[in-house]
C-alpha atoms as a PDB file:
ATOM      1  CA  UNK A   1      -3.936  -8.761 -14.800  1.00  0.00           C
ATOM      2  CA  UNK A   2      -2.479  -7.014 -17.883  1.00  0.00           C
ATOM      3  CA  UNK A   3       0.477  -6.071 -17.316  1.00  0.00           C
ATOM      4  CA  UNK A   4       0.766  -2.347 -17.366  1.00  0.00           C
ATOM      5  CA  UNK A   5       3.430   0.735 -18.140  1.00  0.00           C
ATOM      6  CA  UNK A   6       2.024   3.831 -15.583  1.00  0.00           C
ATOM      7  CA  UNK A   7       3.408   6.606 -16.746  1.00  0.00           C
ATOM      8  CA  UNK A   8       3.984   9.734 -14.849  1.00  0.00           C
ATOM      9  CA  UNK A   9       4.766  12.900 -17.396  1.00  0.00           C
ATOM     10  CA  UNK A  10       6.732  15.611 -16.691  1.00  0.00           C
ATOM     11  CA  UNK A  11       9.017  18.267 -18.781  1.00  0.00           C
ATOM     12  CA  UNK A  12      12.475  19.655 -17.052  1.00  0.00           C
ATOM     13  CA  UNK A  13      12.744  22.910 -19.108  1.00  0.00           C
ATOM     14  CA  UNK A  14      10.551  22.665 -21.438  1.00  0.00           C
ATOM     15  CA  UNK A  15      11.831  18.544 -22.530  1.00  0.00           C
ATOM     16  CA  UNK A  16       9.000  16.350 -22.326  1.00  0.00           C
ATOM     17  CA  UNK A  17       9.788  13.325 -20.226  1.00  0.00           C
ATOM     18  CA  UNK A  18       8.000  10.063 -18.502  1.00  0.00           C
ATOM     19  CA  UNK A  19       8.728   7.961 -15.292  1.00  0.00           C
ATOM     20  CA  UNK A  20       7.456   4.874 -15.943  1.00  0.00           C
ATOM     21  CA  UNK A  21       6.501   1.492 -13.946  1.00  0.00           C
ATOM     22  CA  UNK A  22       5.987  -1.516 -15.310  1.00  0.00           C
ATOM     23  CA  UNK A  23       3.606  -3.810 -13.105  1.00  0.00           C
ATOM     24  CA  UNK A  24       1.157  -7.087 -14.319  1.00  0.00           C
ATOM     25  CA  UNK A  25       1.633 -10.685 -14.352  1.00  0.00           C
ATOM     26  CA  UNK A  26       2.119 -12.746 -17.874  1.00  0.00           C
ATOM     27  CA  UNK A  27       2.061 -16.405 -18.431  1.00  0.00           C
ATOM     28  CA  UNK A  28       4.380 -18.302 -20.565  1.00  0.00           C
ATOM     29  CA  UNK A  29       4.547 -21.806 -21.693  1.00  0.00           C
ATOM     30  CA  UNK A  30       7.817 -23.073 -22.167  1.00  0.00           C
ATOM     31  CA  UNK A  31       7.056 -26.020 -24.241  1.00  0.00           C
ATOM     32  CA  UNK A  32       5.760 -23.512 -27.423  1.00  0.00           C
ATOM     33  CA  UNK A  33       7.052 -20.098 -25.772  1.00  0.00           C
ATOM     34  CA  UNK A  34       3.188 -18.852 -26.109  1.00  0.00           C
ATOM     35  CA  UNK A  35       2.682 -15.758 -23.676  1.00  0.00           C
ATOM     36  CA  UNK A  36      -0.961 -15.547 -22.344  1.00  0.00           C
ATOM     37  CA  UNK A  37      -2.098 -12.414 -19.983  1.00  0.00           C
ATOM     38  CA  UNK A  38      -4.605 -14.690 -18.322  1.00  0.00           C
ATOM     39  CA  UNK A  39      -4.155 -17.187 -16.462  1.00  0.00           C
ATOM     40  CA  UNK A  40      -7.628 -19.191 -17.118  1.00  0.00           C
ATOM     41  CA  UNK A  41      -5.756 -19.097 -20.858  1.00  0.00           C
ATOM     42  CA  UNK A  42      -2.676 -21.079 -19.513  1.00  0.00           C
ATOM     43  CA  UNK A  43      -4.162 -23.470 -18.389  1.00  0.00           C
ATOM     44  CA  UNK A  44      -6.213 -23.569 -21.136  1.00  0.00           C
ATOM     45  CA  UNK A  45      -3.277 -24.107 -23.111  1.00  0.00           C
ATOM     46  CA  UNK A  46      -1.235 -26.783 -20.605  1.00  0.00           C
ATOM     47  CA  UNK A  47      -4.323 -28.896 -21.121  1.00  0.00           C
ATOM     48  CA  UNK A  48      -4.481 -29.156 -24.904  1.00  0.00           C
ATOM     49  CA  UNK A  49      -0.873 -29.586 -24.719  1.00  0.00           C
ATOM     50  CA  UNK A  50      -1.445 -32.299 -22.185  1.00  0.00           C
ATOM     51  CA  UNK A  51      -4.125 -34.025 -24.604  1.00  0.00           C
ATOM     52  CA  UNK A  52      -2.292 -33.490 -27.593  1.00  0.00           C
ATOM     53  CA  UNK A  53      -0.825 -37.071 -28.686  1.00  0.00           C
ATOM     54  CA  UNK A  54       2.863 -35.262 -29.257  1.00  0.00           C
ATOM     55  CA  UNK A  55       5.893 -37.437 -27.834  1.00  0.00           C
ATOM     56  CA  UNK A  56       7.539 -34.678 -26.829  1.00  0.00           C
ATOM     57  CA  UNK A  57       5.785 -32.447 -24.422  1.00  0.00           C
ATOM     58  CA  UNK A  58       7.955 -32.122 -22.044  1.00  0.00           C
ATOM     59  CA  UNK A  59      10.802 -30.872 -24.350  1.00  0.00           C
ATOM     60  CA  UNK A  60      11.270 -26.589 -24.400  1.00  0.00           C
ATOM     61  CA  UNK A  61      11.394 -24.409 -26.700  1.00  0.00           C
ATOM     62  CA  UNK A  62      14.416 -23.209 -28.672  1.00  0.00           C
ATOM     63  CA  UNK A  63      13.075 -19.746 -28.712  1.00  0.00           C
ATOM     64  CA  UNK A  64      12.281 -19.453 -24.556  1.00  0.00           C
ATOM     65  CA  UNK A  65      13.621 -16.543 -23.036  1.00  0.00           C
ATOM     66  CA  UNK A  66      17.376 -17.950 -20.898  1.00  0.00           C
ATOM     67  CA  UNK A  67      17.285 -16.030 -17.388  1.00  0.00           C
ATOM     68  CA  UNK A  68      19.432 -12.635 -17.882  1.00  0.00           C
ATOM     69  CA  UNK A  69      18.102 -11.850 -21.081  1.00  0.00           C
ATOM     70  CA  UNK A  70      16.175  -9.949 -23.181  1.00  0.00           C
ATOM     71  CA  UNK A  71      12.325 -10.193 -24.012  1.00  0.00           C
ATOM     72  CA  UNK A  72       9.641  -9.060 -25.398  1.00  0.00           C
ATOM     73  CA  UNK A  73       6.220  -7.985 -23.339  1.00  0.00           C
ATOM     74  CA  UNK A  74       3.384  -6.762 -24.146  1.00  0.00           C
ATOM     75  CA  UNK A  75       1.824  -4.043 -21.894  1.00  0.00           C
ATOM     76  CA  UNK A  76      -0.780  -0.973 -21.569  1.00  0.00           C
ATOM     77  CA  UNK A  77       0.998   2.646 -21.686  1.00  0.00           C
ATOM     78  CA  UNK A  78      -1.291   3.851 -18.938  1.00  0.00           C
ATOM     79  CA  UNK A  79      -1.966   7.322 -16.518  1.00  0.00           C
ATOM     80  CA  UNK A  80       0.201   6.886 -13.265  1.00  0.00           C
ATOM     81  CA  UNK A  81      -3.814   7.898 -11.793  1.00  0.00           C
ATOM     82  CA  UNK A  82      -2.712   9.286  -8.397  1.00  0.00           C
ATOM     83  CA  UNK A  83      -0.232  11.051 -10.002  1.00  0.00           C
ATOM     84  CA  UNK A  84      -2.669  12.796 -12.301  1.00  0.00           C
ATOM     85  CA  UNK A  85      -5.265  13.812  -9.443  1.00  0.00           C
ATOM     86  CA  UNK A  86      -2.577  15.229  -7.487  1.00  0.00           C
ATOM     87  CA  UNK A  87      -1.159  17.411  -9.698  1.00  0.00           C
ATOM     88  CA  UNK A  88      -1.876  20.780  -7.724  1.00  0.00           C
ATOM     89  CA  UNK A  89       0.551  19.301  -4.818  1.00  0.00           C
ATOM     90  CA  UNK A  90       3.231  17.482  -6.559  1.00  0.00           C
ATOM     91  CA  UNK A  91       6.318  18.155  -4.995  1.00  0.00           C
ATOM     92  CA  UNK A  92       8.976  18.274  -8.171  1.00  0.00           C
ATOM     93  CA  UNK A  93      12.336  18.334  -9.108  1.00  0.00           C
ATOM     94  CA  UNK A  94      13.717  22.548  -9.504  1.00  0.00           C
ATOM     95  CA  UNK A  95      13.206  23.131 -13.001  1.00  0.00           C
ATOM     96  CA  UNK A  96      10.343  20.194 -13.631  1.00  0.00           C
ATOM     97  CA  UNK A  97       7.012  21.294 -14.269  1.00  0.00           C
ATOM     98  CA  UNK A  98       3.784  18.579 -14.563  1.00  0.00           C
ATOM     99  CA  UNK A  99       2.874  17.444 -18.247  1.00  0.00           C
ATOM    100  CA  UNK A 100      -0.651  18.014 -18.215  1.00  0.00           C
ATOM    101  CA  UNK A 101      -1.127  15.644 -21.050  1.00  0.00           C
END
């Protein structure tokens, strides 16, 4: 699944504004830190790597991400859907008012 950004839109006096999600699955490989958004392309990947005649597969990259800090992902900037089709009803800060982008 790609991972995605839903975005609900709103403006608080007249300030445009988003809440936003972020939701998906990515795949990396740590021995080239190659991100795939499939996972059929992972293992695609592991097996060439596997083939590949290189001595050093099992070493990682210098450039993977180290846990606590930053990356970069790509995503979709999406609707938040049920969001949009219940506009009407939406129940809303004082002072917010629905973005009808």
């Amino acid at each position: 699944m790609l991972p995605l950004i839903q975005a609900k839109f709103r403006k608080r006096r007249g300030v445009p504004y988003a809440i936003e999600q972020l939701s998906g699955v990515q795949y990396r490989c740590r021995h080239c830190n190659t991100v795939f958004l499939r996972e059929k392309e992972m293992d695609a990947h592991l097996e060439h790597v596997l083939r590949s005649k290189e001595k050093s597969k099992s070493r990682l990259s210098k450039e993977v991400p180290e846990l606590s800090s930053t990356t970069d992902v790509r995503v979709l900037y999406t609707y938040f859907l049920p969001d949009r089709l219940k506009r009407p009803w939406l129940k809303l800060k004082k002072g917010d008012v629905y973005d009808g982008i």
